[in-house]
Protein backbone atom coordinates (compact mmCIF):
# COMPACT_ATOMS: atom_id res chain seq x y z
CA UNK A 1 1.61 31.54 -12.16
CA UNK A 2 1.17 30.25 -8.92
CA UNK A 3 -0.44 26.33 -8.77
CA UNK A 4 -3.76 25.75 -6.94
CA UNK A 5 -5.30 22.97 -5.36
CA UNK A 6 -8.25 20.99 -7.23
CA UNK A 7 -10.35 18.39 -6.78
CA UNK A 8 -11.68 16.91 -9.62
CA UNK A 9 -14.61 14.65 -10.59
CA UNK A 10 -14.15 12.41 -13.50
CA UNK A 11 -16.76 10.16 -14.84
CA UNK A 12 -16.34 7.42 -17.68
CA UNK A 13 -17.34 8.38 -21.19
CA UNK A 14 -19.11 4.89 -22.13
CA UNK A 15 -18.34 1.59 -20.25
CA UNK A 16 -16.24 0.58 -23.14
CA UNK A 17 -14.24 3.14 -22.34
CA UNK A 18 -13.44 2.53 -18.96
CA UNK A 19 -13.11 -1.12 -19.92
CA UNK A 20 -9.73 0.03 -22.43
CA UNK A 21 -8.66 2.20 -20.38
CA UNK A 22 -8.34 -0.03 -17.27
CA UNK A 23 -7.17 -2.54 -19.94
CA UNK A 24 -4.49 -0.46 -21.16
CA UNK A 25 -3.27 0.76 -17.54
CA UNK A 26 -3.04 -3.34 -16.25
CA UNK A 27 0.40 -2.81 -16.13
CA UNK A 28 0.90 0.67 -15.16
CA UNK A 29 2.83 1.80 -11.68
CA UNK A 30 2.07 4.41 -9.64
CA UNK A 31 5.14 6.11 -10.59
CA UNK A 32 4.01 5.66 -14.44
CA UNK A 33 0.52 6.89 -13.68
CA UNK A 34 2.22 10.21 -11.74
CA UNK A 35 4.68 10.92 -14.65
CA UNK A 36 1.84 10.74 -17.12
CA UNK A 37 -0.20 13.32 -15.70
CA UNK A 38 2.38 15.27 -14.97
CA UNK A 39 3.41 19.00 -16.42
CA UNK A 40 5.00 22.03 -15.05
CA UNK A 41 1.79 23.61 -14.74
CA UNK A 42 -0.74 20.47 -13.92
CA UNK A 43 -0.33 17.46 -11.86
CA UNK A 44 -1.86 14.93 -9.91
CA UNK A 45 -1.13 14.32 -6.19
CA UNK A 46 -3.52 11.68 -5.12
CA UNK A 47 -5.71 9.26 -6.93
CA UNK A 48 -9.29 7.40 -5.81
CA UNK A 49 -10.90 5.21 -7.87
CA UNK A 50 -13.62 2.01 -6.98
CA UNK A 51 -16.20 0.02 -8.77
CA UNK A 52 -18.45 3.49 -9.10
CA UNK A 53 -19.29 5.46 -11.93
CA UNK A 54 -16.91 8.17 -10.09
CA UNK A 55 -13.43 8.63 -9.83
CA UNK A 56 -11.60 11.29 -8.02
CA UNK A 57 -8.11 12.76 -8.50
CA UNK A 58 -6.39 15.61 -6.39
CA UNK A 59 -4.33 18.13 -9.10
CA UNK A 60 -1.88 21.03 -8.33
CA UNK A 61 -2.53 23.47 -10.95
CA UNK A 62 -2.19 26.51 -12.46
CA UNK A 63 -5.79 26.73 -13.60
CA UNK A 64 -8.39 24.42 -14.87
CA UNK A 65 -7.54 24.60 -18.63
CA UNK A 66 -4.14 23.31 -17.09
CA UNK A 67 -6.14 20.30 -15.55
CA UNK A 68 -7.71 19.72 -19.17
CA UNK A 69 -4.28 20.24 -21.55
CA UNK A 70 -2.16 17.35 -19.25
CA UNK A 71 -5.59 14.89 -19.58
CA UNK A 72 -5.51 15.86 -23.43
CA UNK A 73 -1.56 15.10 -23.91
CA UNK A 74 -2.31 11.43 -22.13
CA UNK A 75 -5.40 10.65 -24.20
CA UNK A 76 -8.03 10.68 -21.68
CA UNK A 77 -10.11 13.79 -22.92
CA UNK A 78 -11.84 11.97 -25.63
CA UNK A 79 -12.41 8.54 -22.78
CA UNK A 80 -13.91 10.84 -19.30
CA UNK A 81 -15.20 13.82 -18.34
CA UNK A 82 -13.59 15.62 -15.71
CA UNK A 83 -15.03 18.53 -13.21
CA UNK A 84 -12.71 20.67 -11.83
CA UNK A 85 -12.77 22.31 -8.70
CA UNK A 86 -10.75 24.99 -7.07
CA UNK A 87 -10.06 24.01 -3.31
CA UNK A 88 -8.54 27.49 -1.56
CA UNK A 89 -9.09 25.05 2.08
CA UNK A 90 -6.48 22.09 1.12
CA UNK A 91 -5.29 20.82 5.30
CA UNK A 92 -3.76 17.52 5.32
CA UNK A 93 -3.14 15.17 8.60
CA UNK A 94 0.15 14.37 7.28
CA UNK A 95 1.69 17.98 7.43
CA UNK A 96 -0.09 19.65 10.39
CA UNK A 97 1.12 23.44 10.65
CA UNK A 98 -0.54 24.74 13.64
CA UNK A 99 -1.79 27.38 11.46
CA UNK A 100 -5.59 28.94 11.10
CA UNK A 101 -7.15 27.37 8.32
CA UNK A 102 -8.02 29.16 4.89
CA UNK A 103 -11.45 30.56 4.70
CA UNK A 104 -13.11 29.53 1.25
CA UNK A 105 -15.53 32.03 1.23
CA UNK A 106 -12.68 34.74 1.19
């Protein structure tokens, strides 16, 4: 199947969630936090997160339930919530093609 961009949305469960979870990650790399949510069908690309109820992560996925079955495998189902969203217009400034941008609406 072929992998899609997404943008998701993820929101803390409780603040005592958050608070283990950024506990438990003190130590983590970037290369541990990419191999964790990482599958052949789901993965994370980039990562945003401040002070804010609202964190952001950019997957390339096969589908949504793909999104949900890698944050199940590392734990974090039962700690955010997470919404998905297809992006068919993904551009980026650091591979510029020249090429007409996708329509969404399409």
């Amino acid at each position: 199947m072929e992998k899609k961009h997404y943008m998701c949305t993820h929101t803390w469960g409780s603040d005592d969630a958050r608070d283990k979870v950024v506990e438990q990650s003190s130590e983590m790399t970037d290369a541990d936090f990419f191999g964790l949510l990482k599958t052949d069908k789901a993965e994370v690309l980039q990562h945003w997160m401040g002070k804010d109820d609202f964190f952001f992560c950019h997957w390339y996925a096969e589908s949504e339930d793909a999104i949900y079955e890698v944050l199940e495998a590392a734990g974090f189902n039962d700690v955010i919530v997470t919404m998905p969203n297809e992006m068919p217009r993904y551009v980026t400034s650091e591979k510029i093609t020249g090429e007409v941008m996708p329509n969404p609406f399409k």
